[in-house]
Protein backbone atom coordinates (compact mmCIF):
# COMPACT_ATOMS: atom_id res chain seq x y z
CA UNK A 1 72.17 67.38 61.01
CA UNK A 2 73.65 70.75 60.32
CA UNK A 3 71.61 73.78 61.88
CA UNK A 4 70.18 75.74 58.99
CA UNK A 5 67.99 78.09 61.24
CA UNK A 6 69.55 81.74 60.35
CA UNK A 7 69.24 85.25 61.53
CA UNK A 8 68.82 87.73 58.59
CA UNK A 9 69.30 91.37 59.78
CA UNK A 10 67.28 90.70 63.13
CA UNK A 11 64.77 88.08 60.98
CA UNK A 12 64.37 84.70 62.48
CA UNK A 13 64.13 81.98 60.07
CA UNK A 14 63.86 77.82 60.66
CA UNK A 15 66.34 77.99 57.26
CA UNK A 16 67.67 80.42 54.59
CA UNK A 17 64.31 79.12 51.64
CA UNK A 18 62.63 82.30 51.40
CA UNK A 19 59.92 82.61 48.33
CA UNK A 20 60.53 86.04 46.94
CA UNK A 21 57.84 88.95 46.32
CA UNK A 22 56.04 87.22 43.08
CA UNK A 23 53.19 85.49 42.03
CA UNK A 24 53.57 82.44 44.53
CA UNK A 25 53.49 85.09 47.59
CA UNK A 26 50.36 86.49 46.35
CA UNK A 27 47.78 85.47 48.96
CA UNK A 28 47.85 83.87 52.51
CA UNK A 29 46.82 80.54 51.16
CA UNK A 30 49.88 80.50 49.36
CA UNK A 31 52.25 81.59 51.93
CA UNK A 32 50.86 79.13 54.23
CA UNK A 33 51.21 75.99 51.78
CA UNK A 34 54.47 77.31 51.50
CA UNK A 35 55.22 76.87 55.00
CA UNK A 36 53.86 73.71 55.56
CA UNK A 37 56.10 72.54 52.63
CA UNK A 38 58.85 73.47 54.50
CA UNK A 39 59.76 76.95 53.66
CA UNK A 40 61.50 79.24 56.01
CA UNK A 41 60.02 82.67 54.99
CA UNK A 42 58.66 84.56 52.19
CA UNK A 43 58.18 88.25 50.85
CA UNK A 44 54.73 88.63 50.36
CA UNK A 45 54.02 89.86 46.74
CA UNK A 46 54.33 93.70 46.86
CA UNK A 47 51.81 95.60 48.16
CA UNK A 48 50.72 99.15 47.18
CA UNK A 49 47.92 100.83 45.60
CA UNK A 50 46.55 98.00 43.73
CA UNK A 51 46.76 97.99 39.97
CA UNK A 52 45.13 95.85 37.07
CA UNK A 53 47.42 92.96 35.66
CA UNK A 54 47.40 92.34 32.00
CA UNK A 55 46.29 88.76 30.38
CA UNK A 56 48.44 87.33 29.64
CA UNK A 57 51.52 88.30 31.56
CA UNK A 58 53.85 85.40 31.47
CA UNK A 59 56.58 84.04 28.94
CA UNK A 60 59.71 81.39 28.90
CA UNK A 61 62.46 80.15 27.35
CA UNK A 62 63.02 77.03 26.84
CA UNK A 63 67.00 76.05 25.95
CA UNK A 64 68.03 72.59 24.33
CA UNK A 65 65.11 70.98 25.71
CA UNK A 66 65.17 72.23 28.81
CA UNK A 67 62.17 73.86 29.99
CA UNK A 68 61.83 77.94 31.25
CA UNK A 69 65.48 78.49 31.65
CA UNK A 70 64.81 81.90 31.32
CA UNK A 71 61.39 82.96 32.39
CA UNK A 72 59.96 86.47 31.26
CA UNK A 73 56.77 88.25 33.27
CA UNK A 74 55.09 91.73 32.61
CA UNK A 75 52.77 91.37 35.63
CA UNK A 76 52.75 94.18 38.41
CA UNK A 77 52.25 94.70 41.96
CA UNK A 78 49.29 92.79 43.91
CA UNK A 79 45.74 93.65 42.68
CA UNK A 80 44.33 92.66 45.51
CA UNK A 81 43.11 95.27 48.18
CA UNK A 82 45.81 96.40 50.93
CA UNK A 83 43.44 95.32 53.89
CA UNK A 84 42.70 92.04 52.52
CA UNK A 85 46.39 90.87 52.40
CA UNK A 86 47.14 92.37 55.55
CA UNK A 87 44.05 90.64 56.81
CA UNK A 88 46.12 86.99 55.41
CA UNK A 89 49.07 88.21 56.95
CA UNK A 90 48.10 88.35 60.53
CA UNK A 91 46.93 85.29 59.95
CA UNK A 92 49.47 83.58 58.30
CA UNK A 93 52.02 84.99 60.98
CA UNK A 94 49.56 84.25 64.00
CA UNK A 95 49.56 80.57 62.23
CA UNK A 96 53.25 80.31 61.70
CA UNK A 97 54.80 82.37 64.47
CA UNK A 98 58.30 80.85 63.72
CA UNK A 99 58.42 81.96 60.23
CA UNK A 100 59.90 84.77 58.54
CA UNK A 101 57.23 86.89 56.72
CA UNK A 102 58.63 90.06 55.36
CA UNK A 103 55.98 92.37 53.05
CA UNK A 104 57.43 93.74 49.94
CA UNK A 105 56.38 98.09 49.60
CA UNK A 106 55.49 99.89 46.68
CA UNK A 107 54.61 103.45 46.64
CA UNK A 108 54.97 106.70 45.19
CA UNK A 109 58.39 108.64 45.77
CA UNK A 110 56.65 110.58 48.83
CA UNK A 111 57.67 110.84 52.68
CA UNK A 112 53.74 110.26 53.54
CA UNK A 113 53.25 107.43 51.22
CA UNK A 114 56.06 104.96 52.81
CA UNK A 115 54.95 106.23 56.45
CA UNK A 116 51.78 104.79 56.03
CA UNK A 117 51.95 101.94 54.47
CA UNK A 118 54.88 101.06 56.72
CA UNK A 119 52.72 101.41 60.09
CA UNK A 120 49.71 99.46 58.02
CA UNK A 121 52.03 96.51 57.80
CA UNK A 122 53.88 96.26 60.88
CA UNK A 123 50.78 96.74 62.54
CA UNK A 124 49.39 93.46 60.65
CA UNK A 125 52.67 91.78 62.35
CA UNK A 126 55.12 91.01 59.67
CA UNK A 127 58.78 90.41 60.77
CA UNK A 128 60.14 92.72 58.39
CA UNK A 129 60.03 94.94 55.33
CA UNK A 130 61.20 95.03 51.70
CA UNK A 131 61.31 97.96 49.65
CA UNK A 132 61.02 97.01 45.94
CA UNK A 133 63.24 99.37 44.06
CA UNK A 134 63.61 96.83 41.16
CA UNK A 135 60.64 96.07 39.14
CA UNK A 136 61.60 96.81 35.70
CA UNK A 137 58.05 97.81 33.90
CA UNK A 138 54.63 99.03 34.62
CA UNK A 139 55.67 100.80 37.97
CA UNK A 140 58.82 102.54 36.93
CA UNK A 141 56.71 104.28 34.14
CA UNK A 142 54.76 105.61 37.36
CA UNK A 143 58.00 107.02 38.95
CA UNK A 144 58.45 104.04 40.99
CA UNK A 145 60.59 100.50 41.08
CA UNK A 146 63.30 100.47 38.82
CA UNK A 147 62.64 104.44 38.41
CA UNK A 148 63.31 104.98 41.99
CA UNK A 149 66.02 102.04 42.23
CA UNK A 150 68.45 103.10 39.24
CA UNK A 151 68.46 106.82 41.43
CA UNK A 152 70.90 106.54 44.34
CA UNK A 153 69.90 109.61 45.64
CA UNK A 154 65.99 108.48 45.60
CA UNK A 155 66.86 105.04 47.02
CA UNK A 156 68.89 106.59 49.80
CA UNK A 157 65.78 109.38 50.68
CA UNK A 158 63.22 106.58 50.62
CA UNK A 159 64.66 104.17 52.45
CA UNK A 160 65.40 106.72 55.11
CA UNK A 161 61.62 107.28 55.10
CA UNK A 162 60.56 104.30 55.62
CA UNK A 163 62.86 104.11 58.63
CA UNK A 164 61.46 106.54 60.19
CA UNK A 165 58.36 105.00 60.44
CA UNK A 166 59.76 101.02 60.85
CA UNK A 167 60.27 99.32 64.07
CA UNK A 168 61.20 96.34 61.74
CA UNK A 169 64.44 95.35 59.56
CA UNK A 170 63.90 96.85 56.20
CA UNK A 171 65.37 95.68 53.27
CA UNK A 172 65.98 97.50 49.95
CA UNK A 173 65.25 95.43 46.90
CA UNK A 174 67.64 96.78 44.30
CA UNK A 175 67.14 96.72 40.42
CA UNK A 176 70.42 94.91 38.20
CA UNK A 177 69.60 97.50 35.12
CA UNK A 178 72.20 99.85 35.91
CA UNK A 179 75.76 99.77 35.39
CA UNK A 180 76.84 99.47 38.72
CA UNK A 181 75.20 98.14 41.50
CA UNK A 182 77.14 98.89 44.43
CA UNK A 183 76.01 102.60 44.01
CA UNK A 184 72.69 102.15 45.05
CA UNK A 185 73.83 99.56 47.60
CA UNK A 186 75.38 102.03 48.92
CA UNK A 187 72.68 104.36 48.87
CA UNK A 188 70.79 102.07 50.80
CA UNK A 189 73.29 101.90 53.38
CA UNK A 190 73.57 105.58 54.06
CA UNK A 191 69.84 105.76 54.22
CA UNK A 192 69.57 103.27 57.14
CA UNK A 193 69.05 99.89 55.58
CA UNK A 194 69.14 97.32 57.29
CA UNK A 195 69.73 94.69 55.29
CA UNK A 196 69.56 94.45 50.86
CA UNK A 197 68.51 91.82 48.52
CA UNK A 198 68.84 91.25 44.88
CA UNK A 199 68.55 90.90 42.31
CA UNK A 200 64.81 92.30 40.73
CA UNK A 201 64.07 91.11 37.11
CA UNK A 202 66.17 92.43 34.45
CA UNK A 203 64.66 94.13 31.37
CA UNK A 204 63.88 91.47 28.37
CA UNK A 205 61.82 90.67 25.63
CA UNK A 206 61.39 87.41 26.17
CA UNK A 207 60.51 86.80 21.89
CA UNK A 208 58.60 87.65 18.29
CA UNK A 209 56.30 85.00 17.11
CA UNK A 210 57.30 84.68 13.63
CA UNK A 211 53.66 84.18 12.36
CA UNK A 212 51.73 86.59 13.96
CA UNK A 213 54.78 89.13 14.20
CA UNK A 214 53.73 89.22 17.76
CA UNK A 215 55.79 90.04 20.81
CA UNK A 216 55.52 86.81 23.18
CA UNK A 217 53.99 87.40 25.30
CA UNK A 218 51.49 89.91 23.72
CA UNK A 219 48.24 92.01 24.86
CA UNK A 220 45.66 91.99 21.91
CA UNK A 221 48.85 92.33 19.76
CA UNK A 222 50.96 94.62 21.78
CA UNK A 223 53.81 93.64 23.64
CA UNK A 224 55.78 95.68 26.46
CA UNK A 225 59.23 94.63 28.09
CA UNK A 226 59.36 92.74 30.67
CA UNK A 227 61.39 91.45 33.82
CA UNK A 228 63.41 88.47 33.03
CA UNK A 229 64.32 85.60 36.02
CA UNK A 230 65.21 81.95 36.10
CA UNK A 231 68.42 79.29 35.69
CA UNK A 232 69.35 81.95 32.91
CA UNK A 233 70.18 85.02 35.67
CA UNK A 234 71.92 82.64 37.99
CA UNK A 235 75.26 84.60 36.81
CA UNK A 236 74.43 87.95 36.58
CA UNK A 237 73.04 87.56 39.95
CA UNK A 238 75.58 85.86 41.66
CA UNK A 239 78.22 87.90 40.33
CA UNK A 240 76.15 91.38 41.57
CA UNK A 241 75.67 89.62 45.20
CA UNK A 242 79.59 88.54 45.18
CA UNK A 243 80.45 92.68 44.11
CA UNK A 244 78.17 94.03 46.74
CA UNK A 245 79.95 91.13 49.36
CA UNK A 246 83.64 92.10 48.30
CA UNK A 247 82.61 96.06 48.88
CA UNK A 248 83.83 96.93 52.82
CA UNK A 249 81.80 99.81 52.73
CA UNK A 250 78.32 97.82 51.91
CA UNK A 251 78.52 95.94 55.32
CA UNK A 252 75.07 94.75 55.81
CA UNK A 253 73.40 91.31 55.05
CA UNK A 254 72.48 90.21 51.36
CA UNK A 255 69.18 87.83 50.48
CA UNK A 256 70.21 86.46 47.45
CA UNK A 257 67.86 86.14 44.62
CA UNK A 258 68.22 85.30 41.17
CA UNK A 259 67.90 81.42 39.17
CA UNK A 260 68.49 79.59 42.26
CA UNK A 261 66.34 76.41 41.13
CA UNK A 262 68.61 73.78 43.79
CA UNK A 263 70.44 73.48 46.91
CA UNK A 264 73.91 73.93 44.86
CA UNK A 265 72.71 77.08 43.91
CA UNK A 266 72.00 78.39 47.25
CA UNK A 267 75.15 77.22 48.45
CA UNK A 268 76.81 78.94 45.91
CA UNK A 269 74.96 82.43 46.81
CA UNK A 270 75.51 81.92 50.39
CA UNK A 271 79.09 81.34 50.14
CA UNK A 272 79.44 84.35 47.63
CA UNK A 273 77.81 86.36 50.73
CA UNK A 274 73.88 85.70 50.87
CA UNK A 275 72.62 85.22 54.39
CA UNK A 276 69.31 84.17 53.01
CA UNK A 277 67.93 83.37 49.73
CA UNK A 278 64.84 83.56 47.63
CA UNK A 279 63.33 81.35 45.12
CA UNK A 280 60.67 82.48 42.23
CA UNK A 281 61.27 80.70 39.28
CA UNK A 282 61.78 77.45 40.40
CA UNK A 283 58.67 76.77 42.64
CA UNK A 284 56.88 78.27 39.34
CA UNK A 285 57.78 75.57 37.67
CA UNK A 286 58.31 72.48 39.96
CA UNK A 287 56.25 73.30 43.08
CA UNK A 288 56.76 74.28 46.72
CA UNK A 289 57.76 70.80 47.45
CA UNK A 290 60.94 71.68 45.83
CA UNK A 291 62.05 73.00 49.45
CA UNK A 292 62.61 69.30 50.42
CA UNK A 293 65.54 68.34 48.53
CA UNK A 294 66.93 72.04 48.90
CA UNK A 295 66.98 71.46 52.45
CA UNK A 296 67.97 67.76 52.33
CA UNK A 297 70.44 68.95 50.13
CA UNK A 298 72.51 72.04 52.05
CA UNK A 299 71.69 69.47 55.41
CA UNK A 300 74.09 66.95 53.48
CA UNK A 301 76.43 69.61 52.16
CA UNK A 302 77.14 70.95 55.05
CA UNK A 303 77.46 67.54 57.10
CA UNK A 304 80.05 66.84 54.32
CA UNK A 305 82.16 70.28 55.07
CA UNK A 306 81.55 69.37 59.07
CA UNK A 307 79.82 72.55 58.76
CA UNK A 308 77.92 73.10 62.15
CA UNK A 309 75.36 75.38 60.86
CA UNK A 310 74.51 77.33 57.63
CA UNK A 311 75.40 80.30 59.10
CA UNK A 312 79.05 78.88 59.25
CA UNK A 313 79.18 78.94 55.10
CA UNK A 314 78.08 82.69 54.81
CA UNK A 315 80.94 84.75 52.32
CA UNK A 316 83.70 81.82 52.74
CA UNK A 317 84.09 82.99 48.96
CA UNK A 318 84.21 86.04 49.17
CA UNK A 319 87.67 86.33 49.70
CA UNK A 320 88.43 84.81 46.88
CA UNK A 321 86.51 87.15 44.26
CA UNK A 322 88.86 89.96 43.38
CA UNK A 323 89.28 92.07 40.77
CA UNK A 324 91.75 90.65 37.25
CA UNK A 325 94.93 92.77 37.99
CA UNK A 326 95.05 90.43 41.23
CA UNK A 327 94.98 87.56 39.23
CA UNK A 328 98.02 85.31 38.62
CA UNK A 329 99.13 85.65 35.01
CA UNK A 330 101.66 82.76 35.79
CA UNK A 331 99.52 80.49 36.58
CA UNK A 332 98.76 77.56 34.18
CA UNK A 333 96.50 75.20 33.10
CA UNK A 334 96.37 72.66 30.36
CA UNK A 335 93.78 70.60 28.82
CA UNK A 336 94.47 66.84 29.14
CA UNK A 337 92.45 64.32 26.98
CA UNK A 338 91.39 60.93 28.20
CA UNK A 339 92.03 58.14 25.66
CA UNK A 340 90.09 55.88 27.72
CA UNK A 341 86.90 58.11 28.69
CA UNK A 342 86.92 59.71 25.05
CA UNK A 343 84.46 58.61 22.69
CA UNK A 344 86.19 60.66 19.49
CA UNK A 345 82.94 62.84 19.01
CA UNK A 346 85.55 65.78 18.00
CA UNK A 347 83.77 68.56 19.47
CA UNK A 348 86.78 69.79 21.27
CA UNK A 349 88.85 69.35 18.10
CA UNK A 350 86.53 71.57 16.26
CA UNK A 351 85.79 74.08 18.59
CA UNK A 352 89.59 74.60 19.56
CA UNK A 353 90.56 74.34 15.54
CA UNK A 354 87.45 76.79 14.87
CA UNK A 355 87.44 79.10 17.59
CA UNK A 356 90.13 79.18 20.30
CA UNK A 357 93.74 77.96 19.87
CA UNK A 358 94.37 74.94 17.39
CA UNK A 359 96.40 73.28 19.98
CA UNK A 360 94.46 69.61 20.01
CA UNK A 361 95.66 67.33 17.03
CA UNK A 362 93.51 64.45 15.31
CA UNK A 363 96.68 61.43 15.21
CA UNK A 364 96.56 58.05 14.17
CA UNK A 365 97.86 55.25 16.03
CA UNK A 366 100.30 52.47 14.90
CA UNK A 367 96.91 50.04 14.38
CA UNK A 368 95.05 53.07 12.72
CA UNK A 369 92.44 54.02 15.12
CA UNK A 370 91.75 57.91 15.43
CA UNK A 371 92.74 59.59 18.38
CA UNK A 372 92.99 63.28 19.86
CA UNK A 373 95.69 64.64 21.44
CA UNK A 374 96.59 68.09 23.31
CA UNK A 375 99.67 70.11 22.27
CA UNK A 376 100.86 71.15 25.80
CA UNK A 377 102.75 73.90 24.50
CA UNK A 378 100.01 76.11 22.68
CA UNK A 379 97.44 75.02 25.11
CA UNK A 380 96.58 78.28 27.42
CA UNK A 381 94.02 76.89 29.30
CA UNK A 382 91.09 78.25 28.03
CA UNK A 383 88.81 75.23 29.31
CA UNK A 384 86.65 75.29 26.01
CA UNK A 385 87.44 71.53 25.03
CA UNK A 386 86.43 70.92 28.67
CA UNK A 387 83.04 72.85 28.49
CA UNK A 388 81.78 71.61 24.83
CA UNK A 389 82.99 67.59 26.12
CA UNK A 390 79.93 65.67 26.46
CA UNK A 391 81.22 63.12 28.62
CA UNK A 392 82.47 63.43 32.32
CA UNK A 393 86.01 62.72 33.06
CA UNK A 394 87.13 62.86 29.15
CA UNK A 395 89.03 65.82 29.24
CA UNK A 396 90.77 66.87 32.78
CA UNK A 397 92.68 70.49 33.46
CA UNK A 398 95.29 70.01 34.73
CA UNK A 399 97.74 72.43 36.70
CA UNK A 400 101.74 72.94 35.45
CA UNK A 401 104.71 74.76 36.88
CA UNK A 402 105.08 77.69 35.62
CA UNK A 403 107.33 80.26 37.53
CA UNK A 404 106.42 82.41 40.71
CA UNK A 405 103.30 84.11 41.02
CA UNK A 406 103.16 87.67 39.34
CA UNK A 407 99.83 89.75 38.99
CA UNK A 408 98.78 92.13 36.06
CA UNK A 409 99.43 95.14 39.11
CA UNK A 410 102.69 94.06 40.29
CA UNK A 411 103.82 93.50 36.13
CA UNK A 412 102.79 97.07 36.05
CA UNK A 413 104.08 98.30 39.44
CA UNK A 414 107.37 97.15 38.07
CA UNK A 415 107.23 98.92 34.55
CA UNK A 416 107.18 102.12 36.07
CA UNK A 417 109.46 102.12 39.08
CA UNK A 418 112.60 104.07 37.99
CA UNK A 419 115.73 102.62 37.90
CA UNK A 420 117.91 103.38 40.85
């Protein structure tokens, strides 16, 4: 078996399965189930002055008969006193010495406020911090979260203050509303971080009742935005993590977070970067016995790559992800369709005829069956028949010669060089 024990920033893990700072961190009882399920960390639920949570707070989408693939919140920090959860976490830690448990800091934009709450926590024995600059509503109209996190300059001042106070790794949570993320990454470097994670909810309204007129969810018939999470993010997420990866001057681990629900998702974060991950949505839904087949599942994946441990897997992607003028405009790809596999449903046929490049033809054989066939020449590879196919193996991409390699950089390079 692969070793999935990892060391995030200076954190000691037995594996990369961290819960993030949400409602299933909320209390030592929690944590601890969590840990006896198997999981190898989690950010306790942000603490901070404690606030009132609304009722009711939560909200999903449900897709094509899947269940919450988006998942929608308007709930706040912890409303539970500072000294009780710092009570739970000495004992959770005392009970679980081997586990990671990292506490998740809100407070106001002031050099006191992060000193002490930074000495309250250490003090309680956690193995490291997280500041949450991401949460998207009900803070950030109180200068803090997503107010703080969208301000490079404030992310870079507090996180400098709460390293002068920390003997522990701190990690900046950043917020994905704002158009580039890699700013206040790098804010977070040049204030000391030692480590970031992301990505926080993003801003949503997760839907209107269209019989009440309602916002869903709603307070007695008032509705707010809220922070949006699940299977839906997985993209924007990975895709923010993979940026911040790719960026030489952000060189400091990433805890990826955002619609992992599997182990195939946190391979795919870990290889795009992530030396840890966390999981929200998913244990919502299913559980903390989820953690089982996640780590069952990276065990065998990494068995399969003769993968010693799961440190061995971090950013082998990451090379990869560039930006488009690197990409090789001679390089193509053409749909194939499998007469055998096929079963004449004609959704490619309609959605290339409809919407992409009427290149796959509806012919008739010499004993009159209907069949569908790809025009080779018009094809450019657009993988649409291959995405709307609702069979496996019925429509294959396949790769063609098609002269040397030639970016959109070097096309251009070439357009302007003078002649000699």
């Amino acid at each position: 078996m692969a070793d999935l024990r990892v060391n995030f920033a200076g954190i000691q893990a037995p594996n990369p399965f961290w819960l993030a700072s949400a409602p299933p961190t909320n209390s030592g009882y929690q944590v601890q189930r969590a840990f006896e399920a198997g999981w190898g960390g989690a950010v306790w639920k942000t603490l901070g002055d404690p606030v009132i949570n609304t009722s009711s707070r939560f909200a999903a989408m449900h897709f094509n008969g899947q269940r919450v693939a988006g998942f929608n919140n308007i709930e706040l920090i912890t409303d539970r006193p500072l000294e009780v959860n710092l009570k739970e976490i000495y004992e959770t830690k005392k009970r679980f010495p081997n586990h990671a448990v990292i506490a998740s800091l809100m407070v106001e934009p002031k050099q006191e406020k992060w000193h002490e709450i930074v000495k309250k926590v250490e003090a309680a024995g956690v193995d490291g911090l997280e500041l949450n600059f991401g949460c998207p509503h009900g803070m950030a109209e109180r200068g803090m979260g997503a107010a703080s996190g969208q301000v490079p300059e404030l992310v870079e001042k507090q996180t400098r203050w709460a390293k002068e106070a920390a003997n522990t790794p701190v990690i900046v949570k950043l917020t994905p509303n704002i158009t580039d993320i890699t700013a206040t990454a790098w804010a977070a470097v040049q204030g000391g971080a030692d480590a970031i994670s992301m990505i926080n909810t993003i801003n949503s309204l997760a839907g209107v009742d269209l019989d009440s007129w309602n916002t869903v969810p709603n307070v007695a018939g008032k509705g707010a935005h809220g922070g949006y999470c699940g299977p839906a993010v997985k993209p924007i997420a990975l895709n923010m993590v993979a940026e911040c990866a790719r960026n030489p001057e952000i060189n400091i681990p990433i805890s990826g977070i955002g619609g992992i629900s599997n182990w195939k998702d946190a391979a795919e974060f870990i290889l795009m970067g992530a030396g840890s991950v966390q999981v929200c949505t998913a244990a919502m839904h299913h559980g903390f016995s989820i953690v089982e087949d996640m780590i069952d599942g990276l065990n065998n994946y990494l068995d399969d790559k003769q993968l010693a441990s799961v440190e061995e897997l971090i950013g082998r992607t990451v090379p990869r992800y560039s930006d488009w003028g690197n990409l090789d405009l001679n390089y193509k790809i053409v749909a194939s369709i499998n007469k055998d596999t096929c079963i004449n449903c004609n959704k490619c046929h309609i959605a290339c005829e409809d919407t992409a490049h009427q290149c796959i033809d509806m012919l008739t054989s010499p004993d009159g069956n209907k069949y569908l066939q790809v025009r080779e020449e018009d094809c450019v590879g657009c993988n649409l028949c291959s995405i709307v196919c609702p069979v496996d193996g019925a429509i294959d991409m396949i790769e063609i010669p098609n002269g040397p390699p030639m970016t959109w950089n070097e096309r251009q390079t070439a357009i302007e060089q003078p002649i000699a």
